[in-house]
PDB file of N, CA and C in Angstrom:
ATOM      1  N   UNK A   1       0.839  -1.175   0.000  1.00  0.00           N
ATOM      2  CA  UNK A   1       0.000   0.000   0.000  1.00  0.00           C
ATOM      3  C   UNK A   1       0.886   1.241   0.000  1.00  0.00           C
ATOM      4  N   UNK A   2       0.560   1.895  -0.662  1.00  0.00           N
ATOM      5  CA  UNK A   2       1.383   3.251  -1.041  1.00  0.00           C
ATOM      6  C   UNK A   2       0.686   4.617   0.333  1.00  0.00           C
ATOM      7  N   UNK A   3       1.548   5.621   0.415  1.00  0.00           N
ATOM      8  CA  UNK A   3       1.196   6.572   1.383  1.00  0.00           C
ATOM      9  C   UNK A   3       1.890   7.604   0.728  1.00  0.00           C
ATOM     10  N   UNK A   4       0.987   8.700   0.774  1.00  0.00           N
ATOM     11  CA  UNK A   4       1.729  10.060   0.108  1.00  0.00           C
ATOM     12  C   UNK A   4       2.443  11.155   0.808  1.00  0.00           C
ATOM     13  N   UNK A   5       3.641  11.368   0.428  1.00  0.00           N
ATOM     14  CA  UNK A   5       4.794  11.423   0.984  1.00  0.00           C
ATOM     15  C   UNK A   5       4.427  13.569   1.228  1.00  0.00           C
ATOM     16  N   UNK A   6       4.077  13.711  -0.226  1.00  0.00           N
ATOM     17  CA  UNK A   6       3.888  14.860   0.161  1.00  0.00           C
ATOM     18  C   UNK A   6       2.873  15.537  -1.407  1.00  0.00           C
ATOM     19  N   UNK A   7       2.102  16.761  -1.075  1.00  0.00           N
ATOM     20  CA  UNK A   7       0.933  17.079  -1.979  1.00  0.00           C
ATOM     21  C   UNK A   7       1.614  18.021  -3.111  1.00  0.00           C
ATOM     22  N   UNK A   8       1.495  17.702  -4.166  1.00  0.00           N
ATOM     23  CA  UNK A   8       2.164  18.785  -4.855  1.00  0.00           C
ATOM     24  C   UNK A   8       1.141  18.900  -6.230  1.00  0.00           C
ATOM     25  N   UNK A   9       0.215  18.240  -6.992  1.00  0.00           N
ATOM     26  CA  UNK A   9      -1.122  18.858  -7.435  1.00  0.00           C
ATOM     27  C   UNK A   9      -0.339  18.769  -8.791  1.00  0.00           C
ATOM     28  N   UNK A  10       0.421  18.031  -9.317  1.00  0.00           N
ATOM     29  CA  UNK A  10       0.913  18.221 -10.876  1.00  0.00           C
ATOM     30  C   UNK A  10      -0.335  17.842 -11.479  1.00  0.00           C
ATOM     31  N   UNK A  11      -0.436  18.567 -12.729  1.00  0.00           N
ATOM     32  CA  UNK A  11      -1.481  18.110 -13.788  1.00  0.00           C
ATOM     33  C   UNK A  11      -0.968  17.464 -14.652  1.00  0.00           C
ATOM     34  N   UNK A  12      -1.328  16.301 -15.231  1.00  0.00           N
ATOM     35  CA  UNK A  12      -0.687  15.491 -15.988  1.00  0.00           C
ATOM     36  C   UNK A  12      -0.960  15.394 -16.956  1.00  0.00           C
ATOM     37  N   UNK A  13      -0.094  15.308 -18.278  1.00  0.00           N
ATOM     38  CA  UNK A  13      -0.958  15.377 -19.935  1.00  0.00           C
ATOM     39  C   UNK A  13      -0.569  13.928 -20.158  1.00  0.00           C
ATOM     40  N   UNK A  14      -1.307  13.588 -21.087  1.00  0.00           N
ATOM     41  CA  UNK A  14      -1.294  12.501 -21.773  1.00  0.00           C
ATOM     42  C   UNK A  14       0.326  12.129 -22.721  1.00  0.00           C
ATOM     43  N   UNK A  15       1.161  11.031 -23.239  1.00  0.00           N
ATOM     44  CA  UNK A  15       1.829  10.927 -23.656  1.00  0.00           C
ATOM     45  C   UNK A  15       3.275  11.315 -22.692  1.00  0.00           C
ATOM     46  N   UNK A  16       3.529  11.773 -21.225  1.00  0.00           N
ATOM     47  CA  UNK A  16       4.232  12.180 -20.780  1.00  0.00           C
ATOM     48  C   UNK A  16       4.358  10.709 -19.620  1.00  0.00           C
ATOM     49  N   UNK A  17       5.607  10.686 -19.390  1.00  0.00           N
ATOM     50  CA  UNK A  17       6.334   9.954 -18.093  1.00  0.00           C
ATOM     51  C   UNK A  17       6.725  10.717 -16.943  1.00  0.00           C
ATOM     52  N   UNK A  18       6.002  10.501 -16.130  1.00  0.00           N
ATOM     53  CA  UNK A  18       6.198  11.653 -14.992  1.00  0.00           C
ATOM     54  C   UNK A  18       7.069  10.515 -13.682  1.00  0.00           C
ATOM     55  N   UNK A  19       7.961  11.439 -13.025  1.00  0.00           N
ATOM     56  CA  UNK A  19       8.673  10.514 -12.230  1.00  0.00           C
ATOM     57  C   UNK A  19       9.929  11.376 -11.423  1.00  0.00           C
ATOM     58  N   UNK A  20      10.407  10.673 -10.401  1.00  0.00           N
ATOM     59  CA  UNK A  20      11.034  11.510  -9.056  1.00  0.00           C
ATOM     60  C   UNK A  20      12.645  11.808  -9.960  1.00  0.00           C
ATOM     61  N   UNK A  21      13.044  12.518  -9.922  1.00  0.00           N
ATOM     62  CA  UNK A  21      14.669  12.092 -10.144  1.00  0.00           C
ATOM     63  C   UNK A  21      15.638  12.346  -9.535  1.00  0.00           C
ATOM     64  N   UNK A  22      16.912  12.606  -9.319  1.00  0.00           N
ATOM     65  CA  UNK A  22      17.966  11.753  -8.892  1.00  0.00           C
ATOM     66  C   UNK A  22      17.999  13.434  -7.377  1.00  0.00           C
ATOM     67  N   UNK A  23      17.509  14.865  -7.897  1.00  0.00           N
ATOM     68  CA  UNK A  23      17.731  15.754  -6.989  1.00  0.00           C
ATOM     69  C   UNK A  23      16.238  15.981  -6.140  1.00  0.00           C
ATOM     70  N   UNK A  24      15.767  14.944  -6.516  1.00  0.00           N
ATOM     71  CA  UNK A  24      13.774  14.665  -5.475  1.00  0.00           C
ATOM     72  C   UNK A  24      12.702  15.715  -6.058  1.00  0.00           C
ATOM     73  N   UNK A  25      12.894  15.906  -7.789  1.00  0.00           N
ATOM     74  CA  UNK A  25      11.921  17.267  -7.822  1.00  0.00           C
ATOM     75  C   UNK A  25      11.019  15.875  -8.879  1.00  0.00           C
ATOM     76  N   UNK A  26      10.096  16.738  -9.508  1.00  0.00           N
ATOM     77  CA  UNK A  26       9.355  16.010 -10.386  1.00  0.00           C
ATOM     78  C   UNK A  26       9.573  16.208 -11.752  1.00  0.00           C
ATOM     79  N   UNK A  27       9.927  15.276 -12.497  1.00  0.00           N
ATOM     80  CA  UNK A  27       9.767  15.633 -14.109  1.00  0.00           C
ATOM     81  C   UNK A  27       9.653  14.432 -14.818  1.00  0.00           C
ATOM     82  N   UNK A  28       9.436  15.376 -15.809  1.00  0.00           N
ATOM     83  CA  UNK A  28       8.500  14.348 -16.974  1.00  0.00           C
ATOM     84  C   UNK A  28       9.145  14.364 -18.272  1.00  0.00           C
ATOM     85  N   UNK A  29       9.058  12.892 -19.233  1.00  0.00           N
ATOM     86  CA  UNK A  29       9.950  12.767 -19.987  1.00  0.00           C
ATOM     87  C   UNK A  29       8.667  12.343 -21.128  1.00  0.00           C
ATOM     88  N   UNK A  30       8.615  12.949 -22.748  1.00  0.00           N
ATOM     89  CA  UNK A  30       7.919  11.960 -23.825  1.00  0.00           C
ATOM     90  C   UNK A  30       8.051  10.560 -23.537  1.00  0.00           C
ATOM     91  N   UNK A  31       6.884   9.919 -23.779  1.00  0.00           N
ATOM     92  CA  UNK A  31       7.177   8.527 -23.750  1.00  0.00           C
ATOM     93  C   UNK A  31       7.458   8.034 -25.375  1.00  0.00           C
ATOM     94  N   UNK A  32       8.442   6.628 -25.500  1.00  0.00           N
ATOM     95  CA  UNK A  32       8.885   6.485 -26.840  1.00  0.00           C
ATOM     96  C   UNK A  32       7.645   5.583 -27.555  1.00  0.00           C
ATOM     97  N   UNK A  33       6.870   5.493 -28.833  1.00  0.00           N
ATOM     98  CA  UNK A  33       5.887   5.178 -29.223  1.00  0.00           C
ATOM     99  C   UNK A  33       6.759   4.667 -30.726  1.00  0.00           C
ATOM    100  N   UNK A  34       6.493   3.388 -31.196  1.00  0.00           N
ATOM    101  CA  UNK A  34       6.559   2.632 -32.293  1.00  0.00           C
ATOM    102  C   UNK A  34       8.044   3.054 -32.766  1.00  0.00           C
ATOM    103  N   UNK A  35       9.225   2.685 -31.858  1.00  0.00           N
ATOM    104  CA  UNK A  35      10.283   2.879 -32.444  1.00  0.00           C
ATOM    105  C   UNK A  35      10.808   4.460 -32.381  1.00  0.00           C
ATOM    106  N   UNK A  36       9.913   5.596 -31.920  1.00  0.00           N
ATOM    107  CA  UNK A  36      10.839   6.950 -31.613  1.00  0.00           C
ATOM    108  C   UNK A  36      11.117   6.823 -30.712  1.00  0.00           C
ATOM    109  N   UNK A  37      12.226   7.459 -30.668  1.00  0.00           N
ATOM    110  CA  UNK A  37      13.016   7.958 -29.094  1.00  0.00           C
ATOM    111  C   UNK A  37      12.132   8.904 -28.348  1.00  0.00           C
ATOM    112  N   UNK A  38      12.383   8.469 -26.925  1.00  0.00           N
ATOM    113  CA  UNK A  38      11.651   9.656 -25.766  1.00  0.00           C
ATOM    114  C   UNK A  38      12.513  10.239 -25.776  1.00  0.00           C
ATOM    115  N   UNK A  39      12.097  11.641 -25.286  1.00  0.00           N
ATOM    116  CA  UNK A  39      12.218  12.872 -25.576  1.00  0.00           C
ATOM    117  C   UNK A  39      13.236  13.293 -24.415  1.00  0.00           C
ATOM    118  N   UNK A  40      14.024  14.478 -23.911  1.00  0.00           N
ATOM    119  CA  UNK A  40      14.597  14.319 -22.916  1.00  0.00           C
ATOM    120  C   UNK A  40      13.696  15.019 -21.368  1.00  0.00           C
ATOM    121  N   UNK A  41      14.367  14.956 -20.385  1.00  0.00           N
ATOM    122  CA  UNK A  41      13.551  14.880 -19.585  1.00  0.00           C
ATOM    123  C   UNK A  41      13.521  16.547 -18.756  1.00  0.00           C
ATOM    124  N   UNK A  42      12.437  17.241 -18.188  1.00  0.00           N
ATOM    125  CA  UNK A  42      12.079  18.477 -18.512  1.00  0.00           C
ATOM    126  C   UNK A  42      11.533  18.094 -16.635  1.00  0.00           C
ATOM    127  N   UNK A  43      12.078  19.629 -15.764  1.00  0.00           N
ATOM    128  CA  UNK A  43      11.564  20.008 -14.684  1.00  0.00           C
ATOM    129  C   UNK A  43      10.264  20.734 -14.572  1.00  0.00           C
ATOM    130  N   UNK A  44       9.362  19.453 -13.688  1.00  0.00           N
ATOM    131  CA  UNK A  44       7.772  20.631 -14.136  1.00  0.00           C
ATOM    132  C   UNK A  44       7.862  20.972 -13.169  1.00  0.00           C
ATOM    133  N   UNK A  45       8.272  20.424 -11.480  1.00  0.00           N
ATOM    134  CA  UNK A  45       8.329  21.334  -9.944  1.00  0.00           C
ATOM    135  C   UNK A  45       9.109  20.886  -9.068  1.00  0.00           C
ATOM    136  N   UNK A  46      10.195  21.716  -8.632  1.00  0.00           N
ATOM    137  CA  UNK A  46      11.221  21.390  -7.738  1.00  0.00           C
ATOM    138  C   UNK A  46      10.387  21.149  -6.275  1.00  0.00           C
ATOM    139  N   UNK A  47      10.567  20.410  -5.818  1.00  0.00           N
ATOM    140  CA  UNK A  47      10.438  20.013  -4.244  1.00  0.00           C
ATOM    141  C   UNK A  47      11.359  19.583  -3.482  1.00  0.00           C
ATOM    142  N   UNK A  48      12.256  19.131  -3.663  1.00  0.00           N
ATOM    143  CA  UNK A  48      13.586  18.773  -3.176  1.00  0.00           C
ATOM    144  C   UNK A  48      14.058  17.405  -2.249  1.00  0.00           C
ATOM    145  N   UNK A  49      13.149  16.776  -2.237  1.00  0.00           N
ATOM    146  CA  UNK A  49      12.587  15.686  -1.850  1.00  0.00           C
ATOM    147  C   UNK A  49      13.615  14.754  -1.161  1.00  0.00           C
ATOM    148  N   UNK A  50      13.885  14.310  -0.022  1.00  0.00           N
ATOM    149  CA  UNK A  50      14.866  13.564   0.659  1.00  0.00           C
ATOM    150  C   UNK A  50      14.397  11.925   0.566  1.00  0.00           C
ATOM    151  N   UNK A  51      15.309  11.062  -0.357  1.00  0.00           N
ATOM    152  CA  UNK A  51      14.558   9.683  -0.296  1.00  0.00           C
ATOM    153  C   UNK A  51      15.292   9.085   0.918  1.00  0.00           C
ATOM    154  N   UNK A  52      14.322   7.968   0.863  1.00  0.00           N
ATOM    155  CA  UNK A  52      14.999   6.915   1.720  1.00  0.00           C
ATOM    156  C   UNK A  52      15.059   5.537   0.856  1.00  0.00           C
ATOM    157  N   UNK A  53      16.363   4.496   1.399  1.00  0.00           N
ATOM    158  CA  UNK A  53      16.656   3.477   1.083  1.00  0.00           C
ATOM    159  C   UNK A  53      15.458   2.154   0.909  1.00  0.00           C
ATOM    160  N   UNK A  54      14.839   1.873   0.280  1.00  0.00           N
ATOM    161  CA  UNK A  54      14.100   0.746   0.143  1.00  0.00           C
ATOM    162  C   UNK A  54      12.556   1.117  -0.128  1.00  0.00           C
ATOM    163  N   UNK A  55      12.509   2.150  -0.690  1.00  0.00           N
ATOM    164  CA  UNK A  55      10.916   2.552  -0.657  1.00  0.00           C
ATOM    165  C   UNK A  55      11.031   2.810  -2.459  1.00  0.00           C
ATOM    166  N   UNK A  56       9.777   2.759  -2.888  1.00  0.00           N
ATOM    167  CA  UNK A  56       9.625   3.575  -4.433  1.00  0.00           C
ATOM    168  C   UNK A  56       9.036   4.727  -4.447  1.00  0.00           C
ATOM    169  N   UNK A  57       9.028   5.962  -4.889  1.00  0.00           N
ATOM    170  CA  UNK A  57       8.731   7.178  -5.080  1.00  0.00           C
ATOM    171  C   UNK A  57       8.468   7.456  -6.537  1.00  0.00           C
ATOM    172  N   UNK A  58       6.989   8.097  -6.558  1.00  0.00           N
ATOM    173  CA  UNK A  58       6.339   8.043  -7.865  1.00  0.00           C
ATOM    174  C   UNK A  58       5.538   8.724  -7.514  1.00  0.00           C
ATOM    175  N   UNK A  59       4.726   9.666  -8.773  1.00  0.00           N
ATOM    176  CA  UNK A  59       3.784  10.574  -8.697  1.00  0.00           C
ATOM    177  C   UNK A  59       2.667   9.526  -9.192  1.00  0.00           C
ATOM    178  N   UNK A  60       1.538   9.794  -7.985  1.00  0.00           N
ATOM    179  CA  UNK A  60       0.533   9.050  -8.155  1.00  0.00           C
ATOM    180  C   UNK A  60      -0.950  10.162  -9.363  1.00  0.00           C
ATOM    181  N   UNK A  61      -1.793   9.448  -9.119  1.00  0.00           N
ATOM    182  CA  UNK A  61      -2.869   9.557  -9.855  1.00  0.00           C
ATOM    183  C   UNK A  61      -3.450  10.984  -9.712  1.00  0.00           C
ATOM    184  N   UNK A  62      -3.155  11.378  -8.245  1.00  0.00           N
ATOM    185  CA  UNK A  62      -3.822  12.913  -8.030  1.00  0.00           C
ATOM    186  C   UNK A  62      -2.619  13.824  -8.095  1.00  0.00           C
ATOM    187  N   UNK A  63      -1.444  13.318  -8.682  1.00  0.00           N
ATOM    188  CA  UNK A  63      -0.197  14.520  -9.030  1.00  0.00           C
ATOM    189  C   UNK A  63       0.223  14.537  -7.958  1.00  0.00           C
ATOM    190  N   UNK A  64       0.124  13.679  -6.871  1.00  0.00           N
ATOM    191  CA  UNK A  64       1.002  14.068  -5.617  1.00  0.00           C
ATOM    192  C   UNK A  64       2.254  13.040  -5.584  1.00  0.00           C
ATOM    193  N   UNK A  65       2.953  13.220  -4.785  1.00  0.00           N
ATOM    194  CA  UNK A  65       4.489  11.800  -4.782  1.00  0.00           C
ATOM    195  C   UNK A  65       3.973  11.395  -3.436  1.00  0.00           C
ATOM    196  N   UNK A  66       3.953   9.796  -4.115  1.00  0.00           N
ATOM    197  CA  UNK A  66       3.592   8.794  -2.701  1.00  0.00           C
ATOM    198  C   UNK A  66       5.262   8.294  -2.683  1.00  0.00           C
ATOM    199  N   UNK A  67       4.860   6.966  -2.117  1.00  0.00           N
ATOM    200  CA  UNK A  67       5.996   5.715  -1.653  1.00  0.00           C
ATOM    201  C   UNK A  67       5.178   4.188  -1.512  1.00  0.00           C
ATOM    202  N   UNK A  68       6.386   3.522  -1.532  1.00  0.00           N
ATOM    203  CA  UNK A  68       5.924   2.231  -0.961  1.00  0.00           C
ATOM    204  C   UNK A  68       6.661   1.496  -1.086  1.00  0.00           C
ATOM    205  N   UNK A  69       6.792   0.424  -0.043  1.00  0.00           N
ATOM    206  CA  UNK A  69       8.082  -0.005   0.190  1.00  0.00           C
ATOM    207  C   UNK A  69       8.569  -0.906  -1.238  1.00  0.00           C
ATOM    208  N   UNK A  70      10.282  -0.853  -1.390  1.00  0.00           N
ATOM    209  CA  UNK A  70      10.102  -1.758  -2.458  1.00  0.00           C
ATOM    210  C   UNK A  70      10.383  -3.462  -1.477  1.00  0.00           C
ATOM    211  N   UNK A  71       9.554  -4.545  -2.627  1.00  0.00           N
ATOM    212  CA  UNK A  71      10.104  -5.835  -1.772  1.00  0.00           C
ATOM    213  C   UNK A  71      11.253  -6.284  -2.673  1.00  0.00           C
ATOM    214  N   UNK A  72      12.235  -6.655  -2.220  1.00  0.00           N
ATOM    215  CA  UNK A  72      13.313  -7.145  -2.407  1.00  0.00           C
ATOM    216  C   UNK A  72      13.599  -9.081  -2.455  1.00  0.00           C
ATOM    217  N   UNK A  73      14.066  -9.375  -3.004  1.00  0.00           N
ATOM    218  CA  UNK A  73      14.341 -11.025  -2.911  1.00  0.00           C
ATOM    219  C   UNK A  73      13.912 -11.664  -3.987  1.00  0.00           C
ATOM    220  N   UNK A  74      13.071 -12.709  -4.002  1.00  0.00           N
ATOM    221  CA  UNK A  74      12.121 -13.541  -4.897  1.00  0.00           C
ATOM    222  C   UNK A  74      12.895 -15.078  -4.751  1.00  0.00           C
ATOM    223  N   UNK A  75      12.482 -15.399  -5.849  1.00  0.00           N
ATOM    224  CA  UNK A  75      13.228 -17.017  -5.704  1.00  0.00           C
ATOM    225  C   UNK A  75      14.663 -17.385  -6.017  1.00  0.00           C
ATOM    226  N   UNK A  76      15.037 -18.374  -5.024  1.00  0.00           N
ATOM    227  CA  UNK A  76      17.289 -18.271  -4.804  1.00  0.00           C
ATOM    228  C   UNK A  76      17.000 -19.378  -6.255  1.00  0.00           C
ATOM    229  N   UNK A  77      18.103 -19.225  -7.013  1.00  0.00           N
ATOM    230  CA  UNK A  77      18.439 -19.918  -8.194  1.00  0.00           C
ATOM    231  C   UNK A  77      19.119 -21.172  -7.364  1.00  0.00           C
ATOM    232  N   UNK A  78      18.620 -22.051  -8.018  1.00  0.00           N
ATOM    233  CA  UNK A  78      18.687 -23.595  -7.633  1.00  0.00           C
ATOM    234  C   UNK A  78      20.233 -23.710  -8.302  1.00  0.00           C
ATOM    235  N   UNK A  79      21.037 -24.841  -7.420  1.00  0.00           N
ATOM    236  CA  UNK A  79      22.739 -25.273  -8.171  1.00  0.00           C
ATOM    237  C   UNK A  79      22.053 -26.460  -9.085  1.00  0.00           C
ATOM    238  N   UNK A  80      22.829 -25.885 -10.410  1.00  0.00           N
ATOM    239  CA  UNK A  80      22.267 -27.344 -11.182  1.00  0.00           C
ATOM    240  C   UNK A  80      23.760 -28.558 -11.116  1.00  0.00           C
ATOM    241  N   UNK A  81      23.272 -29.869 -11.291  1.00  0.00           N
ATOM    242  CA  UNK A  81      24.598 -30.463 -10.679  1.00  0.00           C
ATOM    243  C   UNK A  81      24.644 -32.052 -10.556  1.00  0.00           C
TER     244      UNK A  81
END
């Protein structure tokens, strides 16, 4: 279950990739469609955002940035032998 980290109200257009990046603000990149390249990636609102280790950060449905934890592991590769 995701929890929102903090409210920030982006409006979102269609054809765009919206997502946290590496300095915690929000921006959005063209998405690539039938072989074009996406587009490069463009600051729509600085927030400055402090992550933490093991969670995902993503702008949800109402333009705000949630979280949620990421799970880590899955299945150990068997020794073949």
């Amino acid at each position: 279950m995701a929890e929102k980290v903090q409210k920030v109200g982006v409006k979102r257009e269609s054809g765009y990739l919206y997502f946290i990046d590496k300095q915690g603000d929000v921006s959005r990149a063209s998405m690539a469609r039938g072989g074009k390249k996406s587009g490069k990636p463009s600051k729509v609102k600085k927030i400055g955002l402090k992550k933490e280790k093991g969670h995902l950060y993503f702008v949800d449905k109402d333009g705000d940035v949630s979280r949620s934890v990421m799970s880590r592991g899955g299945k150990t590769k068997s020794k073949k032998g």
